[in-house]
Structures are given as structure tokens and as C-alpha cells.
C-alpha atoms as a PDB file:
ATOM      1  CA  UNK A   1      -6.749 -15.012  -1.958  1.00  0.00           C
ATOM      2  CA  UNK A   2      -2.914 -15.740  -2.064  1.00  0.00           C
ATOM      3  CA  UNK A   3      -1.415 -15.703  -5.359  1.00  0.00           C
ATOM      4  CA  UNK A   4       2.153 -17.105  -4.835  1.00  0.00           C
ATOM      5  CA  UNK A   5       5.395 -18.275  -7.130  1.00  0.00           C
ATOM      6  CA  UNK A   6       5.387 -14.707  -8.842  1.00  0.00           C
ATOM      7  CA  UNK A   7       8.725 -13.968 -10.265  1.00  0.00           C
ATOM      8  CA  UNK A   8      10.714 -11.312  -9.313  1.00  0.00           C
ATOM      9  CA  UNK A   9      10.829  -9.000 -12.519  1.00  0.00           C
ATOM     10  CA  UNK A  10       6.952  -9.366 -12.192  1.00  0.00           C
ATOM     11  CA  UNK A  11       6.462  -8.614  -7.985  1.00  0.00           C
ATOM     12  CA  UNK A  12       8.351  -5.509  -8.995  1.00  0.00           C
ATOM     13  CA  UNK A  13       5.958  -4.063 -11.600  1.00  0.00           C
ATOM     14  CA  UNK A  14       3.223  -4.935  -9.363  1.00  0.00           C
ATOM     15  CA  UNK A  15       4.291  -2.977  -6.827  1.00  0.00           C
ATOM     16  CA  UNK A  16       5.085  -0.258  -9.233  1.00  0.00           C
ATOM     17  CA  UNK A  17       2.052  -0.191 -10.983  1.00  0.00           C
ATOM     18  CA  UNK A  18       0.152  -0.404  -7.238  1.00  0.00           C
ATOM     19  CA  UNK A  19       2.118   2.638  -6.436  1.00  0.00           C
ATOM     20  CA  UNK A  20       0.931   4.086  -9.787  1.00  0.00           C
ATOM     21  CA  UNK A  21      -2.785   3.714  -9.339  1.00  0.00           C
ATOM     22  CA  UNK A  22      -2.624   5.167  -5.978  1.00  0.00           C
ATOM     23  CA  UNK A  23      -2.079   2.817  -3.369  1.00  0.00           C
ATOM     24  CA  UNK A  24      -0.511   3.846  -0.238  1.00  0.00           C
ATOM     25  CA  UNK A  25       2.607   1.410   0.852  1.00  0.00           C
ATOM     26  CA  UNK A  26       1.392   1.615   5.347  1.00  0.00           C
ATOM     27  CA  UNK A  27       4.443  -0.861   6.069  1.00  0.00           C
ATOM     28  CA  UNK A  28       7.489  -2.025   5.005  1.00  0.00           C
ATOM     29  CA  UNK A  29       9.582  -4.922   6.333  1.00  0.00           C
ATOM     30  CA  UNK A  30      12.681  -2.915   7.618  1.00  0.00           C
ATOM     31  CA  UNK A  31      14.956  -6.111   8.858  1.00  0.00           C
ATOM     32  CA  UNK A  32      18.574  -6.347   8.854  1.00  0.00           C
ATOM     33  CA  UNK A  33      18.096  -9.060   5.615  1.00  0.00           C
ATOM     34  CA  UNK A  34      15.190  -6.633   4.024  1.00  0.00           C
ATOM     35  CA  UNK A  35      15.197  -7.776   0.346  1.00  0.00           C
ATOM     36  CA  UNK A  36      18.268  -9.401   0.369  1.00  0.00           C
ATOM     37  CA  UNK A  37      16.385 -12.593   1.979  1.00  0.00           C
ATOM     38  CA  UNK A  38      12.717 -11.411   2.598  1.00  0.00           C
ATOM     39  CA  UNK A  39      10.689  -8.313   2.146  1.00  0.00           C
ATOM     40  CA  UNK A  40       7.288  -7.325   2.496  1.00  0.00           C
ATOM     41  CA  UNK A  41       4.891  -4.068   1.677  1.00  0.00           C
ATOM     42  CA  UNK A  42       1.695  -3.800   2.712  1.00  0.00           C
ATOM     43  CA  UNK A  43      -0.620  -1.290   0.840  1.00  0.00           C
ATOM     44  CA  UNK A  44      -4.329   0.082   1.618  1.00  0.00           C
ATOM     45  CA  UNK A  45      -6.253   1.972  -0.415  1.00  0.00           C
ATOM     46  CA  UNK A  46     -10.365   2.797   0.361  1.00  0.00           C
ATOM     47  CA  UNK A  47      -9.691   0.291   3.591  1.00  0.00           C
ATOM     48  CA  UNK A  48      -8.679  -2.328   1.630  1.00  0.00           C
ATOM     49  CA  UNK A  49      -5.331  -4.077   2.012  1.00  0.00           C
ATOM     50  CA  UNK A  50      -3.264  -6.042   0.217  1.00  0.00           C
ATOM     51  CA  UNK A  51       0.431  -7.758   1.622  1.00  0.00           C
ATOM     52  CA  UNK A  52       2.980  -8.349  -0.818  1.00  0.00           C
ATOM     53  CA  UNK A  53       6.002 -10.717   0.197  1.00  0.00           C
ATOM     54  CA  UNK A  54       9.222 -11.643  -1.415  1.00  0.00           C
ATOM     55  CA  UNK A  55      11.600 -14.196  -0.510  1.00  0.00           C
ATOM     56  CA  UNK A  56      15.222 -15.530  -1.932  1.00  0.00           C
ATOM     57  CA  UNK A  57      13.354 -18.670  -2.723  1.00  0.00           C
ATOM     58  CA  UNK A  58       9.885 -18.446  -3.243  1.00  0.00           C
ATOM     59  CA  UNK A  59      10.079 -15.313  -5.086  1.00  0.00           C
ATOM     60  CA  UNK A  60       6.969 -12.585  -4.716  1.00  0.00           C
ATOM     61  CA  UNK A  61       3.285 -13.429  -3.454  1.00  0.00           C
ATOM     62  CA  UNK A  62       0.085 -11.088  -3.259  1.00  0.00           C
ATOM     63  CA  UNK A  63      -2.638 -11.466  -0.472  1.00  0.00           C
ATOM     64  CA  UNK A  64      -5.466  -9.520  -0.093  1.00  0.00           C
ATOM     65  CA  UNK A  65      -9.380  -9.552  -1.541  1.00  0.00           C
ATOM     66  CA  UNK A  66     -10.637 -12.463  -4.148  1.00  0.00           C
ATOM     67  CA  UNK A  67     -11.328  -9.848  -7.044  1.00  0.00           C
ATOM     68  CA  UNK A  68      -8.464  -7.546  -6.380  1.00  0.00           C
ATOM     69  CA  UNK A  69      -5.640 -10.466  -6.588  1.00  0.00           C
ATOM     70  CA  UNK A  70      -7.402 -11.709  -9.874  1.00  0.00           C
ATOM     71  CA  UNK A  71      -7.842  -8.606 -11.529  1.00  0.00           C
ATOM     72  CA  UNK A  72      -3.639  -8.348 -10.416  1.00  0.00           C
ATOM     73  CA  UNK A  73      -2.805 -11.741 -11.743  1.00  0.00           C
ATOM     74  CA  UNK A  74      -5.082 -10.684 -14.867  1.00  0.00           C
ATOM     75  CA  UNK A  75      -2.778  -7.808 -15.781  1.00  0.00           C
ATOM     76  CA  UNK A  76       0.578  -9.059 -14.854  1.00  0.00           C
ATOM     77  CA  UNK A  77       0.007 -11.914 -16.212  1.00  0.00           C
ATOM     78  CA  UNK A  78       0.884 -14.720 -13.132  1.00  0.00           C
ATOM     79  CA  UNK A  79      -1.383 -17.228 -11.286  1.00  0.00           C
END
């Protein structure tokens, strides 16, 4: 499931709460415009994976497994 048009202040306490319940961030988009124009983390945690992007005009989006992007949009509160 891809959960997109998440605002900024929001992408950022996913990914701080994801690094709070123990996900592991495998990759990071390290490009000359990294999170100035795009960025992207991808976290795995009991082989499951997850890909968060960001972009200067979309804002932040969440990919990864049905129930975990619901249960995400649940608590943070986007669609």
C-alpha cells in the first residue's frame, strides 16, 4: 500500500517514531539534492520493509505492507 500527500512535520515523526519502535533505517538516499529536493529511507524490521520518500513537492509517502501503512496512517493521523 502507498500512502502519499503526507506533510512534512508528519513524514518526520513517522520516521522518528519508526526509529523509536525499533526499525532499522538499511538505506538512505545520499544524492547531491538529498532532502533539499528528494529523500528516501528505507527501513526493515522482522524482513519486512517499508520505503519512505520525500519530495519538495509532493511532500512524504510510506510504502510497504497493507496493515503496517494503515496501522501508520492510524497513528499519525494521514491517509
Amino acid at each position: 500500500m502507498l500512502a502519499e500527500n503526507i506533510q512534512t512535520d508528519t513524514f518526520h515523526r513517522v520516521v522518528d517514531g519508526l526509529k523509536s519502535d525499533g526499525w532499522d533505517c538499511v538505506d538512505e538516499y545520499a544524492g547531491m539534492d538529498a532532502w533539499i529536493d528528494y529523500g528516501m529511507l528505507k527501513f526493515e524490521r522482522n524482513g519486512i520493509a517499508l520505503v519512505l520518500e520525500w519530495t519538495n513537492w509532493d511532500e512524504g509517502s510510506v510504502d510497504g505492507p497493507d496493515d503496517i501503512v494503515e496501522a501508520l496512517a492510524q497513528r499519525y493521523g494521514f491517509r
